[in-house]
C-alpha atoms as a PDB file:
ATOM      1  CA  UNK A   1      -2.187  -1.686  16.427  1.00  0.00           C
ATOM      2  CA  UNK A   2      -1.724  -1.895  12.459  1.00  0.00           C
ATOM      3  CA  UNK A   3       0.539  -0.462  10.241  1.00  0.00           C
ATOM      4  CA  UNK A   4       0.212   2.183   8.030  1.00  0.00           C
ATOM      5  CA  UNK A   5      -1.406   1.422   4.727  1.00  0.00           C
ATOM      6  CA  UNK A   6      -0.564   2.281   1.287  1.00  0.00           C
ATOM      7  CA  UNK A   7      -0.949   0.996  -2.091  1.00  0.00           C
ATOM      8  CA  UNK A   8       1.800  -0.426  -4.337  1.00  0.00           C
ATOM      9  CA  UNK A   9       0.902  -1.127  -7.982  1.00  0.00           C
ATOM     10  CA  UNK A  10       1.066  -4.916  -8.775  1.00  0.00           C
ATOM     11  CA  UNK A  11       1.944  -4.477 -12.375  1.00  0.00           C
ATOM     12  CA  UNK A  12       1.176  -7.814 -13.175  1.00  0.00           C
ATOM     13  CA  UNK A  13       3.119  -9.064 -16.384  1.00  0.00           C
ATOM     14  CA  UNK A  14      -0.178 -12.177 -17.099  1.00  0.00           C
ATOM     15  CA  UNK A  15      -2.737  -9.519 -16.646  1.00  0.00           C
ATOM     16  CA  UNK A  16      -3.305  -5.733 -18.948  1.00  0.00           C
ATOM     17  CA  UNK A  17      -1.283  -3.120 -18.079  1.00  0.00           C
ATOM     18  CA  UNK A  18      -3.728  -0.576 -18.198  1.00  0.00           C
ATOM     19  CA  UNK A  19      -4.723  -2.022 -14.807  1.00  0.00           C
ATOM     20  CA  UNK A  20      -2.185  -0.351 -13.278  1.00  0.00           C
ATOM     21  CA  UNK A  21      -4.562   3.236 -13.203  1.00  0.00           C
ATOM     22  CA  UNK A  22      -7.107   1.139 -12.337  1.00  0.00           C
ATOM     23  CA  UNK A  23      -5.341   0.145  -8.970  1.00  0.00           C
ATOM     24  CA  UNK A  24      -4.317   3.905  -8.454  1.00  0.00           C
ATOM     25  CA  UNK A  25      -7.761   5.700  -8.732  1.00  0.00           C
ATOM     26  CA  UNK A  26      -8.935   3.481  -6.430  1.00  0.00           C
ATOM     27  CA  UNK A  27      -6.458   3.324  -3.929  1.00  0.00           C
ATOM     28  CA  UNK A  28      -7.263   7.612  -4.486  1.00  0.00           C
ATOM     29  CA  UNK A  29     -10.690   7.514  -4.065  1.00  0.00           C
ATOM     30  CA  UNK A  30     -10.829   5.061  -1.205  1.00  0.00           C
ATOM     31  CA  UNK A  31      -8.182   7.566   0.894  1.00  0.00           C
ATOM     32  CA  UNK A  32      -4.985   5.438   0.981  1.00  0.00           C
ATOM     33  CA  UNK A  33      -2.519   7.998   1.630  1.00  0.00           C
ATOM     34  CA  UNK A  34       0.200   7.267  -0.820  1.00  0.00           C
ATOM     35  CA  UNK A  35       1.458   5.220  -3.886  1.00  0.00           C
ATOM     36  CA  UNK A  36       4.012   3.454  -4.658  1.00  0.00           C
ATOM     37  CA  UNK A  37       4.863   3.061  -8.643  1.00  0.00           C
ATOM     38  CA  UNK A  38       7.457   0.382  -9.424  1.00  0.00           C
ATOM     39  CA  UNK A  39       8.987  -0.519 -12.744  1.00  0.00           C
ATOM     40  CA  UNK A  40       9.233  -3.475 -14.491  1.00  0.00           C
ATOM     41  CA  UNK A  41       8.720  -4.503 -18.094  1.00  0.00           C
ATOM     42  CA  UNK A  42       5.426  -2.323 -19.197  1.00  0.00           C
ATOM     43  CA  UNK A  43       5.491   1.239 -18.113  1.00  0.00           C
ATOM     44  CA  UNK A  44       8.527   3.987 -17.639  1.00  0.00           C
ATOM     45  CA  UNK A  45       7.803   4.471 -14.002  1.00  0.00           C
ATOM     46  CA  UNK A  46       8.143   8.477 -14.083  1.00  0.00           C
ATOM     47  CA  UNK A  47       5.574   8.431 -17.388  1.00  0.00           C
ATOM     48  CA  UNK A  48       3.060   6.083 -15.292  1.00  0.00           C
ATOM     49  CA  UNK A  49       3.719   8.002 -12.381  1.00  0.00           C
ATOM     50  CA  UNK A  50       2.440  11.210 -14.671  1.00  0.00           C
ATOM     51  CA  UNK A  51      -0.416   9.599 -15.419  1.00  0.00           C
ATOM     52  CA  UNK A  52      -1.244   8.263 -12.197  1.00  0.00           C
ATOM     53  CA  UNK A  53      -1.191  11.620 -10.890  1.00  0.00           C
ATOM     54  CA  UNK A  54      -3.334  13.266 -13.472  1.00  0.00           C
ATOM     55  CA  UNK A  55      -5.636  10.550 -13.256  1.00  0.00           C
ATOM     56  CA  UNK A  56      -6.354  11.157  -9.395  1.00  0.00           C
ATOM     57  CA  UNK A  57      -7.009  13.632  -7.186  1.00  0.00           C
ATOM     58  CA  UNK A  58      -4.557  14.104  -4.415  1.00  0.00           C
ATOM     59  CA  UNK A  59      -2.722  10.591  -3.486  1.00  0.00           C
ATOM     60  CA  UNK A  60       1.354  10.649  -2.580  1.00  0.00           C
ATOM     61  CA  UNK A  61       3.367   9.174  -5.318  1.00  0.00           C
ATOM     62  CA  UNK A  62       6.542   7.390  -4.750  1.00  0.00           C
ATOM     63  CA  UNK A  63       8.799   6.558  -7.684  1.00  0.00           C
ATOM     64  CA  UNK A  64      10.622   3.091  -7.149  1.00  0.00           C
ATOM     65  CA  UNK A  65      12.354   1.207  -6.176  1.00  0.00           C
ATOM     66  CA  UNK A  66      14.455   2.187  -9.371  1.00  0.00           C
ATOM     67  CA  UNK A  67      17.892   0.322 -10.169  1.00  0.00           C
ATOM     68  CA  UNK A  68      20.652   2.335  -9.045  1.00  0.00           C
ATOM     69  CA  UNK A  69      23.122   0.764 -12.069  1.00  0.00           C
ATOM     70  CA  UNK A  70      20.676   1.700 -14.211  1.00  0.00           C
ATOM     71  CA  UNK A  71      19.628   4.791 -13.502  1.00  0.00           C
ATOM     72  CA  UNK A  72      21.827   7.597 -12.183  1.00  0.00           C
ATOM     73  CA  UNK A  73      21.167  10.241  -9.515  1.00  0.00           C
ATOM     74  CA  UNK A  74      20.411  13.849 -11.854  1.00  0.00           C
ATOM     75  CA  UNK A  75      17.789  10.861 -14.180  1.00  0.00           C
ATOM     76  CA  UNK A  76      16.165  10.130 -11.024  1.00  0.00           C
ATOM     77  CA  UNK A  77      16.220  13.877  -9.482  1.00  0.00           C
ATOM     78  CA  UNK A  78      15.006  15.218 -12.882  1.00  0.00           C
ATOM     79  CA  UNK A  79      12.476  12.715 -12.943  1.00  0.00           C
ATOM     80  CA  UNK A  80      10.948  13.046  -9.548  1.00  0.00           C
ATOM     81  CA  UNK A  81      11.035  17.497 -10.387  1.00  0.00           C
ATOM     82  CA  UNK A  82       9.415  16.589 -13.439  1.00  0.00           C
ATOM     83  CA  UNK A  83       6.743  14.918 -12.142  1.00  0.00           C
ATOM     84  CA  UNK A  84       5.928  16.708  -9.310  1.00  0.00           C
ATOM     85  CA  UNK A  85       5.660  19.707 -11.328  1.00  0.00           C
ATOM     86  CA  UNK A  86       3.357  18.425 -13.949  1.00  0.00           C
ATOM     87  CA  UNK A  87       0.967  16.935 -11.600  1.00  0.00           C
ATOM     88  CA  UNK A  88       1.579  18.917  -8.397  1.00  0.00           C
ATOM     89  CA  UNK A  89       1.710  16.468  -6.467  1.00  0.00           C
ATOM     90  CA  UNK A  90       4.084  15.074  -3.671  1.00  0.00           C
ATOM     91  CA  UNK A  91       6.815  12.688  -5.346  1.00  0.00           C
ATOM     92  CA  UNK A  92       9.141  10.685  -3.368  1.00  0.00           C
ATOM     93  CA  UNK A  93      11.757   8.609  -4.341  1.00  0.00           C
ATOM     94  CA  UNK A  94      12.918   4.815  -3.623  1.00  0.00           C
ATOM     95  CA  UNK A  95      16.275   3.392  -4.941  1.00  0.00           C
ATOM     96  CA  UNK A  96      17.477  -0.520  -4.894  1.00  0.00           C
ATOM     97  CA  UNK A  97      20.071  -2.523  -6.354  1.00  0.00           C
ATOM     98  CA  UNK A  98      17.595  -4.509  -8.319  1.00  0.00           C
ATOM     99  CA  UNK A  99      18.618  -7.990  -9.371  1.00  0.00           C
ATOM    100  CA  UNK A 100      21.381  -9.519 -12.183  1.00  0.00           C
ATOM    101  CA  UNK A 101      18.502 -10.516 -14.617  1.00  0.00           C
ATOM    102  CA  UNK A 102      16.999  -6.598 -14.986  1.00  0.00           C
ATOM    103  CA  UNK A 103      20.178  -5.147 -14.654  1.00  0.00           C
ATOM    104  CA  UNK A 104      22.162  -7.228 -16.651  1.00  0.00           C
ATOM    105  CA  UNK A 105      20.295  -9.287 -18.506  1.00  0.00           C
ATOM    106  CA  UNK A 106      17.520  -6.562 -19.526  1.00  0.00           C
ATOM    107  CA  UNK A 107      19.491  -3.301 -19.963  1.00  0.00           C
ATOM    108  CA  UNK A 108      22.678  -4.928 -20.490  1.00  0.00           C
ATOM    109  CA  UNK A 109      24.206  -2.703 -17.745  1.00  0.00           C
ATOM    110  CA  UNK A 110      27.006  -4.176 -15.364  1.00  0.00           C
ATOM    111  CA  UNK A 111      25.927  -4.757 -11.564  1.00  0.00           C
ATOM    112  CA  UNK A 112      29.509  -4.624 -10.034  1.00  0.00           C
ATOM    113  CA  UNK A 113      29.927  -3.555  -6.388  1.00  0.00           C
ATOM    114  CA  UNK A 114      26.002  -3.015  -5.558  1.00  0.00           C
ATOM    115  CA  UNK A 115      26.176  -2.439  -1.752  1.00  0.00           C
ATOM    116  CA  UNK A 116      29.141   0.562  -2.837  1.00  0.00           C
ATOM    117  CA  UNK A 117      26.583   1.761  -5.669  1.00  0.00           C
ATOM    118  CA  UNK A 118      24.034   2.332  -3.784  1.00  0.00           C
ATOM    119  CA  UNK A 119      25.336   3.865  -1.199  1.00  0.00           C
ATOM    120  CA  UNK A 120      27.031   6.448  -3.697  1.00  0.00           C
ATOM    121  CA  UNK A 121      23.791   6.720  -5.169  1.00  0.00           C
ATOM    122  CA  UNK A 122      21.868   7.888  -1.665  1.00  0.00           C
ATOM    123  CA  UNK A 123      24.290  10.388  -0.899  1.00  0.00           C
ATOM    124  CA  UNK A 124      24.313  12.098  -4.250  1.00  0.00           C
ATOM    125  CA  UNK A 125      20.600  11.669  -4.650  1.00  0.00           C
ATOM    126  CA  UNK A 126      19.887  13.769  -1.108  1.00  0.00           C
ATOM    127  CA  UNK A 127      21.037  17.194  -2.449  1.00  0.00           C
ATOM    128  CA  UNK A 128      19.661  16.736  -5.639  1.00  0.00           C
ATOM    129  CA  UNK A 129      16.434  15.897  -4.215  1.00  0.00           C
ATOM    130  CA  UNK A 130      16.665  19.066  -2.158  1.00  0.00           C
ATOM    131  CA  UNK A 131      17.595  21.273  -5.359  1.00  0.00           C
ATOM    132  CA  UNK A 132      21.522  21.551  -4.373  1.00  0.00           C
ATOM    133  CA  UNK A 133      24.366  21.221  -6.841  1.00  0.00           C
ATOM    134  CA  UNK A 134      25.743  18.068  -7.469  1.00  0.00           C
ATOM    135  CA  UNK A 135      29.587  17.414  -7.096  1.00  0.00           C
ATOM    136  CA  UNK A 136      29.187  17.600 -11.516  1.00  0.00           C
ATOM    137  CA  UNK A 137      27.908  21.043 -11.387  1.00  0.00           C
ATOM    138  CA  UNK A 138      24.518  19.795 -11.730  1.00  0.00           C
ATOM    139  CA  UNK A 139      21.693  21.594  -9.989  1.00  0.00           C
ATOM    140  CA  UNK A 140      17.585  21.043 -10.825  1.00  0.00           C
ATOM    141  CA  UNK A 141      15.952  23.779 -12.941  1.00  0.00           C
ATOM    142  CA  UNK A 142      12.302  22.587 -11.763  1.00  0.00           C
ATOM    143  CA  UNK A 143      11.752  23.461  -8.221  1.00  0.00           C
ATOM    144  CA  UNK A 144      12.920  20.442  -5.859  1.00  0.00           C
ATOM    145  CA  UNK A 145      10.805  18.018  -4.938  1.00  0.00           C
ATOM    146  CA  UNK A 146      12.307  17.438  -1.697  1.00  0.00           C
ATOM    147  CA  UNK A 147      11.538  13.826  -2.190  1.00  0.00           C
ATOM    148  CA  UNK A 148      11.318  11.289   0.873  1.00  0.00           C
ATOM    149  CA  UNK A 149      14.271   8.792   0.084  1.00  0.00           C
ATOM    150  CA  UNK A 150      14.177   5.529   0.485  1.00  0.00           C
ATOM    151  CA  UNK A 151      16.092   2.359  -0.103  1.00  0.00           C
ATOM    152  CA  UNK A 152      14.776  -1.080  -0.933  1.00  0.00           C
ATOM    153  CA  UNK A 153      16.771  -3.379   1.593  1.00  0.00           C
ATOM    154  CA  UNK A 154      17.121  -7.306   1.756  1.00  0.00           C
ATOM    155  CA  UNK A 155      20.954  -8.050   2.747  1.00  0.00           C
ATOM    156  CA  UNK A 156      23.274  -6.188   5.250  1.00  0.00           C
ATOM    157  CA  UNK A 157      25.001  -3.395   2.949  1.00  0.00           C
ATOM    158  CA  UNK A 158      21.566  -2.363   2.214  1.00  0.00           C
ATOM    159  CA  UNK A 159      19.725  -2.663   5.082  1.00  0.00           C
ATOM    160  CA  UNK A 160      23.114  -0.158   6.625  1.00  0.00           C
ATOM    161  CA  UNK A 161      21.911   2.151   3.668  1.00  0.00           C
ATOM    162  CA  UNK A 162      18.669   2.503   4.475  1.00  0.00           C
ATOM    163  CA  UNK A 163      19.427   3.380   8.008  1.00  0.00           C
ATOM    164  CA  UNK A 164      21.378   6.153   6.225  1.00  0.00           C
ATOM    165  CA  UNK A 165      18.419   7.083   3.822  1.00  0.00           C
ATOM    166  CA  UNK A 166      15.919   6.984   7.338  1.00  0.00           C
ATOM    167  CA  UNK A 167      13.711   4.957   5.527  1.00  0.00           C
ATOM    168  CA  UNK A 168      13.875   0.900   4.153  1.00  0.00           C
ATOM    169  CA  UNK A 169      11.386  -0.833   1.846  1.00  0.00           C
ATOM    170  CA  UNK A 170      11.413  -4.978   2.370  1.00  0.00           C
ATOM    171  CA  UNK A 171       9.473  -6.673  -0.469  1.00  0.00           C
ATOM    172  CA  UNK A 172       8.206 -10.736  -0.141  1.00  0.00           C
ATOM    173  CA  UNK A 173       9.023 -10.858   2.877  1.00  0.00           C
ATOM    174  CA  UNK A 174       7.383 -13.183   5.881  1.00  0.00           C
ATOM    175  CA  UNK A 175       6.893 -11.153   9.014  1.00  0.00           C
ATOM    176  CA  UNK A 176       9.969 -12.851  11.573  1.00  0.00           C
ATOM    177  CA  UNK A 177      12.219 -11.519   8.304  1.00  0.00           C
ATOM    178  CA  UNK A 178      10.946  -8.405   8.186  1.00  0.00           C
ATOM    179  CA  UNK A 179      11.222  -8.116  12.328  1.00  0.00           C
ATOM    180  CA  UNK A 180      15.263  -8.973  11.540  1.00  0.00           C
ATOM    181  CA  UNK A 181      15.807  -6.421   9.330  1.00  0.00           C
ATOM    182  CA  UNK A 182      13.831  -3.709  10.875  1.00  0.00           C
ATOM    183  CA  UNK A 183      16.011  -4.419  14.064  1.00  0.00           C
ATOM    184  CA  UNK A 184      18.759  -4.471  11.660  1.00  0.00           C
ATOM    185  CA  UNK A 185      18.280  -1.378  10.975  1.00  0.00           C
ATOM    186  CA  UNK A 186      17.554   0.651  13.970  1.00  0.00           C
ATOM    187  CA  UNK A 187      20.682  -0.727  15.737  1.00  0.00           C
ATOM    188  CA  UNK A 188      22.236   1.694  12.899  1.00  0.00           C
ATOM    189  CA  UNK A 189      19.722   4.170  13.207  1.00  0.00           C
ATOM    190  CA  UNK A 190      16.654   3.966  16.131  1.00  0.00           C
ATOM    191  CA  UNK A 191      14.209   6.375  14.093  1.00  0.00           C
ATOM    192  CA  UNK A 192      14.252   4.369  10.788  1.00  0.00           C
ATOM    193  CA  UNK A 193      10.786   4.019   8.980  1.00  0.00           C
ATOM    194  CA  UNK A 194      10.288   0.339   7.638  1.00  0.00           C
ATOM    195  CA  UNK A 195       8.162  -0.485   5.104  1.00  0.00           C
ATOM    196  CA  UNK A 196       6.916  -3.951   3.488  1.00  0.00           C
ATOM    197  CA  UNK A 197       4.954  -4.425   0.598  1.00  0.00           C
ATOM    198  CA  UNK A 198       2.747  -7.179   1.285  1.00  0.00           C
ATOM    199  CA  UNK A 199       0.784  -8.966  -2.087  1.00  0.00           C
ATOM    200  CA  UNK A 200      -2.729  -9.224  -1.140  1.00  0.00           C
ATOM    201  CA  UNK A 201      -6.260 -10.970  -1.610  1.00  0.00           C
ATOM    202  CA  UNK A 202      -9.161 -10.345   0.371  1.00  0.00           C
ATOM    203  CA  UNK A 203     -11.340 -14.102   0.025  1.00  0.00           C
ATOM    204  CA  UNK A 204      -9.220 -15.183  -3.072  1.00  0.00           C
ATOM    205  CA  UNK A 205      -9.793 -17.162  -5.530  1.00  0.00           C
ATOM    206  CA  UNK A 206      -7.805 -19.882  -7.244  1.00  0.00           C
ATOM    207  CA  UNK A 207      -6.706 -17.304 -10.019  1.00  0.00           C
ATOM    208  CA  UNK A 208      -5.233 -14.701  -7.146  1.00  0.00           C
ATOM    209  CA  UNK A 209      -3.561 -17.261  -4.817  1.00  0.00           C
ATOM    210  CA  UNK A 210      -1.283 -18.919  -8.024  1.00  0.00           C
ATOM    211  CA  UNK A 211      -0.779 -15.582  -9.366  1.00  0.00           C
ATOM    212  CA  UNK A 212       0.777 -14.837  -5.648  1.00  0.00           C
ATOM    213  CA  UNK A 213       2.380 -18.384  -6.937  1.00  0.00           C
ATOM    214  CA  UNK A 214       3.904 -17.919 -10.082  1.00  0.00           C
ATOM    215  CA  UNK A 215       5.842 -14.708  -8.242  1.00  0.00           C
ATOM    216  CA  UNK A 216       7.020 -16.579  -5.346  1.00  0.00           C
ATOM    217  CA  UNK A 217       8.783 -18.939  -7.728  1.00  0.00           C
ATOM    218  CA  UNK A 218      11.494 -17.194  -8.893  1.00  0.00           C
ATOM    219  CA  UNK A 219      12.468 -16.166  -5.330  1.00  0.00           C
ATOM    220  CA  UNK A 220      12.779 -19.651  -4.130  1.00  0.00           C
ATOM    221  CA  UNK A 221      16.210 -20.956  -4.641  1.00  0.00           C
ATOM    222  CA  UNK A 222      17.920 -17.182  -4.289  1.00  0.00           C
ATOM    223  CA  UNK A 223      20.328 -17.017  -1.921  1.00  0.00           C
ATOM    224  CA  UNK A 224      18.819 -15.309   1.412  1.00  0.00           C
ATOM    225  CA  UNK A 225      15.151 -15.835   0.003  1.00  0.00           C
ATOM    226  CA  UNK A 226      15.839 -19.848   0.237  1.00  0.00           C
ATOM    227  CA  UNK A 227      17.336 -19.689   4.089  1.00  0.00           C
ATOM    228  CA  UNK A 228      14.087 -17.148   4.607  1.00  0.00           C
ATOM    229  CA  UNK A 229      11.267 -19.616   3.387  1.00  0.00           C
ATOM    230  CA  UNK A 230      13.092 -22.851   5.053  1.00  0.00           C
ATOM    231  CA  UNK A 231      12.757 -20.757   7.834  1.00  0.00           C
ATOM    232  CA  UNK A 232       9.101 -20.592   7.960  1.00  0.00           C
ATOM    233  CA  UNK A 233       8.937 -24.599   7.656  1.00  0.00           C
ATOM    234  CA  UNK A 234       9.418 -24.872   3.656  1.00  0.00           C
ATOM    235  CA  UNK A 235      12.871 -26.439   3.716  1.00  0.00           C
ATOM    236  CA  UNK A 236      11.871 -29.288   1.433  1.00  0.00           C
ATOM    237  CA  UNK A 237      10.399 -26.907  -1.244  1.00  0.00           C
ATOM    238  CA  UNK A 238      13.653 -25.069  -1.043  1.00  0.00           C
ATOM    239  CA  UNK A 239      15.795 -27.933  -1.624  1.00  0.00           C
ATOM    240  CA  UNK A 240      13.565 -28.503  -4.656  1.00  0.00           C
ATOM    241  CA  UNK A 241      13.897 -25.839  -6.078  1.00  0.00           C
ATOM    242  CA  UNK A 242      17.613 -25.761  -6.238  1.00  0.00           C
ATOM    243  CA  UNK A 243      17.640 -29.047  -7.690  1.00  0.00           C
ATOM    244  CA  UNK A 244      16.611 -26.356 -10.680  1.00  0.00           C
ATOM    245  CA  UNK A 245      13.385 -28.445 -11.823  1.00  0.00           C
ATOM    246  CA  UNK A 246      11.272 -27.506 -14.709  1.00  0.00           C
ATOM    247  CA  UNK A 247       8.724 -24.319 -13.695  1.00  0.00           C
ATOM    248  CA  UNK A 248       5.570 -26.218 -14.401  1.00  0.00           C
ATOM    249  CA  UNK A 249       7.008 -29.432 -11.656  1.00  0.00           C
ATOM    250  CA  UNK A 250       8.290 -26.202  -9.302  1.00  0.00           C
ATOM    251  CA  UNK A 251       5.120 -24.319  -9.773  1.00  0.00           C
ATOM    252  CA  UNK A 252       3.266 -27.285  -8.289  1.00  0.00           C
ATOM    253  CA  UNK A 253       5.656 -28.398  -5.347  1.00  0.00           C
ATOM    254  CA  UNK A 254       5.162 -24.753  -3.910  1.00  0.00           C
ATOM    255  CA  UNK A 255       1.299 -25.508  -1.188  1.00  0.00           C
ATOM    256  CA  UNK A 256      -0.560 -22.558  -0.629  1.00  0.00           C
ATOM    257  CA  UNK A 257       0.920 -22.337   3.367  1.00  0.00           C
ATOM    258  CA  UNK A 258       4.367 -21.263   1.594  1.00  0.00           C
ATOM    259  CA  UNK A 259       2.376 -18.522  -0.430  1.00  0.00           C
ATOM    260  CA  UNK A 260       0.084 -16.955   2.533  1.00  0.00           C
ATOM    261  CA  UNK A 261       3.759 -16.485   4.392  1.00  0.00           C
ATOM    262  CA  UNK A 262       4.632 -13.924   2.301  1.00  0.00           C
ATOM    263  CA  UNK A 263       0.719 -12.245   1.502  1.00  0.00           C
ATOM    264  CA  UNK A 264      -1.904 -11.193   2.803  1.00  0.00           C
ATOM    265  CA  UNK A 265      -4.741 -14.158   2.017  1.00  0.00           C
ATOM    266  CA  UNK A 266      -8.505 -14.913   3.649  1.00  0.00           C
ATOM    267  CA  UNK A 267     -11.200 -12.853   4.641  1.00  0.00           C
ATOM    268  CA  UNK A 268     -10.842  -9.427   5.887  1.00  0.00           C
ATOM    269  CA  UNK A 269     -10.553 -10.168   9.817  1.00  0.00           C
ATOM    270  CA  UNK A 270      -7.810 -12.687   8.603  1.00  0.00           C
ATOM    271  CA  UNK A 271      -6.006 -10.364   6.646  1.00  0.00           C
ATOM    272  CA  UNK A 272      -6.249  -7.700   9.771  1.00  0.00           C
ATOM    273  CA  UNK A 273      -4.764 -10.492  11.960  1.00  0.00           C
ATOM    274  CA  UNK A 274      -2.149 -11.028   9.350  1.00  0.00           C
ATOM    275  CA  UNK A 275      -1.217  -6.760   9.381  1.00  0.00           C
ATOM    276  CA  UNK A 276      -1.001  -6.989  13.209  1.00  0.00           C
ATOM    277  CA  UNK A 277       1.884  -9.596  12.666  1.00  0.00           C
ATOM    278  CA  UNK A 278       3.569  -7.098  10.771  1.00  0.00           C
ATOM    279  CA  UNK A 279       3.353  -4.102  12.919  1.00  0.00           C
ATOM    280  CA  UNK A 280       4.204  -6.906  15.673  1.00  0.00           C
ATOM    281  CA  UNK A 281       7.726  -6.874  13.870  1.00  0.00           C
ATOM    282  CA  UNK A 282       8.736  -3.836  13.422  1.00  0.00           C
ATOM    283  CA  UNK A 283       6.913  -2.701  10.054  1.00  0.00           C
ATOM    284  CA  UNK A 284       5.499   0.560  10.119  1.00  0.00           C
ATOM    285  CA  UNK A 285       3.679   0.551   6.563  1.00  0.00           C
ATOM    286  CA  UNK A 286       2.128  -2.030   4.776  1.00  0.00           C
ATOM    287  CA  UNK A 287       2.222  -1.052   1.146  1.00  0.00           C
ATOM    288  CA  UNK A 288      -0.435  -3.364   0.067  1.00  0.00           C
ATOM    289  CA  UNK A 289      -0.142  -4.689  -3.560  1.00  0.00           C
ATOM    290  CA  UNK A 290      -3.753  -5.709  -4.529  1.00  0.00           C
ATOM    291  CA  UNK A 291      -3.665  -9.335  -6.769  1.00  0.00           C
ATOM    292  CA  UNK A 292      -5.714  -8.616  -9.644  1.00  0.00           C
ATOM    293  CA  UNK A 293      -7.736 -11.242 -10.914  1.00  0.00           C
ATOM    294  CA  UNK A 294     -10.851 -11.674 -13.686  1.00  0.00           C
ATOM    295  CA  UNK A 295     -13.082 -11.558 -10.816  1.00  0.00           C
ATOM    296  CA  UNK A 296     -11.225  -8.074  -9.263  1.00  0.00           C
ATOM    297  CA  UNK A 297      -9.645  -6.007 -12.053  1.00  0.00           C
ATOM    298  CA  UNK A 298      -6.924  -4.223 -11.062  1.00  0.00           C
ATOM    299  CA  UNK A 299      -7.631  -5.201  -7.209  1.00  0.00           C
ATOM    300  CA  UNK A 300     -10.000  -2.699  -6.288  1.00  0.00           C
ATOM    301  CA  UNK A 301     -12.311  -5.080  -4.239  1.00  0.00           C
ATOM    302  CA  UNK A 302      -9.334  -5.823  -2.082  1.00  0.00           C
ATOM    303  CA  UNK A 303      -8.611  -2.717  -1.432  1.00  0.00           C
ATOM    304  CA  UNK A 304     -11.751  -1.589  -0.697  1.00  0.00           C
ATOM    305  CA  UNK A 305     -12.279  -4.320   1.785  1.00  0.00           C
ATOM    306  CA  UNK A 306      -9.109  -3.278   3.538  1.00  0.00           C
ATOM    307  CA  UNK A 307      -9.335   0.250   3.353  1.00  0.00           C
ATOM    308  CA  UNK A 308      -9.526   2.119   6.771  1.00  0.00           C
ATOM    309  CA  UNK A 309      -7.763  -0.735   8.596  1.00  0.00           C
ATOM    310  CA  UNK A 310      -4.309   1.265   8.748  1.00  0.00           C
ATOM    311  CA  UNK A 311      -3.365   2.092  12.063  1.00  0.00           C
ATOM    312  CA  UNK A 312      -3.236   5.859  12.616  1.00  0.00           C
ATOM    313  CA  UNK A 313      -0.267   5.978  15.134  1.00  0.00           C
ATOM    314  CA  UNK A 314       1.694   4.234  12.883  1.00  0.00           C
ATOM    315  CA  UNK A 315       1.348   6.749   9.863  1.00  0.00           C
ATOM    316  CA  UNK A 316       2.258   9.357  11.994  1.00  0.00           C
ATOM    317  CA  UNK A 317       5.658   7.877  13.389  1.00  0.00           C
ATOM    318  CA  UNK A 318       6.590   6.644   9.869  1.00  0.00           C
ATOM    319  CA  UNK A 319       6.290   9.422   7.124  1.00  0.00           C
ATOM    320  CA  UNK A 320       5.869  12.490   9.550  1.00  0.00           C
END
């Protein structure tokens, strides 16, 4: 059995950002279920997620994974209200710690006691969510979305908060990590939905499989990401890359087997092989974030070559 499958927008920084409503409508028109709108250095993600949904005819929308030190629980609330009432559509909600370089080095916010802040920020998020008064006084004049809630997860403290939230999003992640986490995770809390989003390329090219590249990268000397790609038989590259080479020598140390553990690369039948390995693990969606290339704007081919392979039983159990 496969996952679940949804769509996550790539927003790829090398390629237009317009693309990003190209991945939506089709990941709409081809019946994905829902989609997930991240943010990183184009778009607002509550202004794209506006768009998206006026753009499309009746896909979920989930906001996030937004940084918690960023962005506080009545921005987040009011944000989710606001665009489920302009669009009238479902809008749920995903929180994360995000990393030192967005929080601090971007908006110049301090990142101090992460695993605590989230935490705070899940329970004060719930009520809001469900159009109850905050602990401020606070309460949402929109109607309440009643937004899923879920928590982007990596290390402990946050993989214990997303057993608290009932639902945990894993992101570059090779399936024997992700079956970890998810059990992780249940041994807090058995009925815990797990998600992964997974980049992929159905018969890529060059262009898709170093794009993959380039965002594997950055991940490669961070603690936890290093131990996880050694793991999978990429030790040396690992120990290269905390030698802290130049990007261009990094770049090409990292083969192509250390960038299909982490995607979804090959032909259709190999990518469905690839999505059993997942559900194999413990993941019960597959948010798949479509490479987009010159030869596949905004990823539509991919996702139209994957689209039906979800497993049903799956999206049931998870986002019932």
């Amino acid at each position: 059995m496969n996952p679940s499958l949804s769509v996550a927008l790539g927003l790829w920084q090398d390629r237009p950002a317009q693309e990003a409503l190209v991945t939506a409508r089709a990941a709409d028109e081809l019946g994905y279920p829902s989609l997930w709108i991240g943010e990183m250095a184009t778009y607002d993600a509550f202004a794209l997620a506006a768009a998206v949904g006026l753009a499309t005819a009746r896909i979920r929308l989930t906001i996030g994974p937004l940084a918690v030190a960023v962005r506080d629980p009545m921005m987040i609330a009011m944000g989710a209200a606001s665009v489920a009432g302009l669009t009238g559509r479902q809008v749920d909600v995903a929180v994360g710690t995000s990393s030192p370089l967005v929080v601090e080095g971007w908006h110049g916010r301090p990142r101090a006691r992460p695993g605590a802040a989230l935490r705070e920020a899940v329970g004060a998020l719930r009520p809001l969510l469900d159009g109850e008064r905050s602990a401020g006084g606070y309460r949402l004049r929109l109607p309440a979305p009643r937004s899923r809630l879920t928590v982007a997860a990596f290390g402990p403290s946050a993989v214990r908060t997303a057993a608290l939230a009932g639902r945990m999003v894993l992101n570059l992640i090779t399936p024997a990590s992700a079956g970890r986490l998810a059990a992780q995770a249940r041994a807090a809390n058995p009925d815990v939905c797990v998600a992964a989003w997974v980049t992929a390329a159905v018969d890529p090219d060059r262009e898709a499989v170093d794009r993959i590249r380039r965002a594997v990268v950055g991940y490669l000397a961070a603690p936890g990401y290093g131990e996880m790609f050694a793991e999978a038989g990429f030790a040396d590259v690992v120990g290269f890359a905390r030698t802290r080479p130049p990007p261009r020598e990094l770049f090409d140390a990292v083969p192509d087997e250390l960038v299909a553990s982490v995607a979804l690369l090959g032909d259709a039948d190999a990518v469905g092989a690839r999505l059993s390995a997942y559900a194999a693990a413990g993941v019960d969606e597959v948010a798949l974030v479509p490479v987009s290339t010159d030869r596949d704007p905004g990823g539509a081919a991919t996702l139209k070559a994957l689209s039906g392979r979800g497993g049903p039983g799956a999206a049931t159990r998870s986002w019932s």
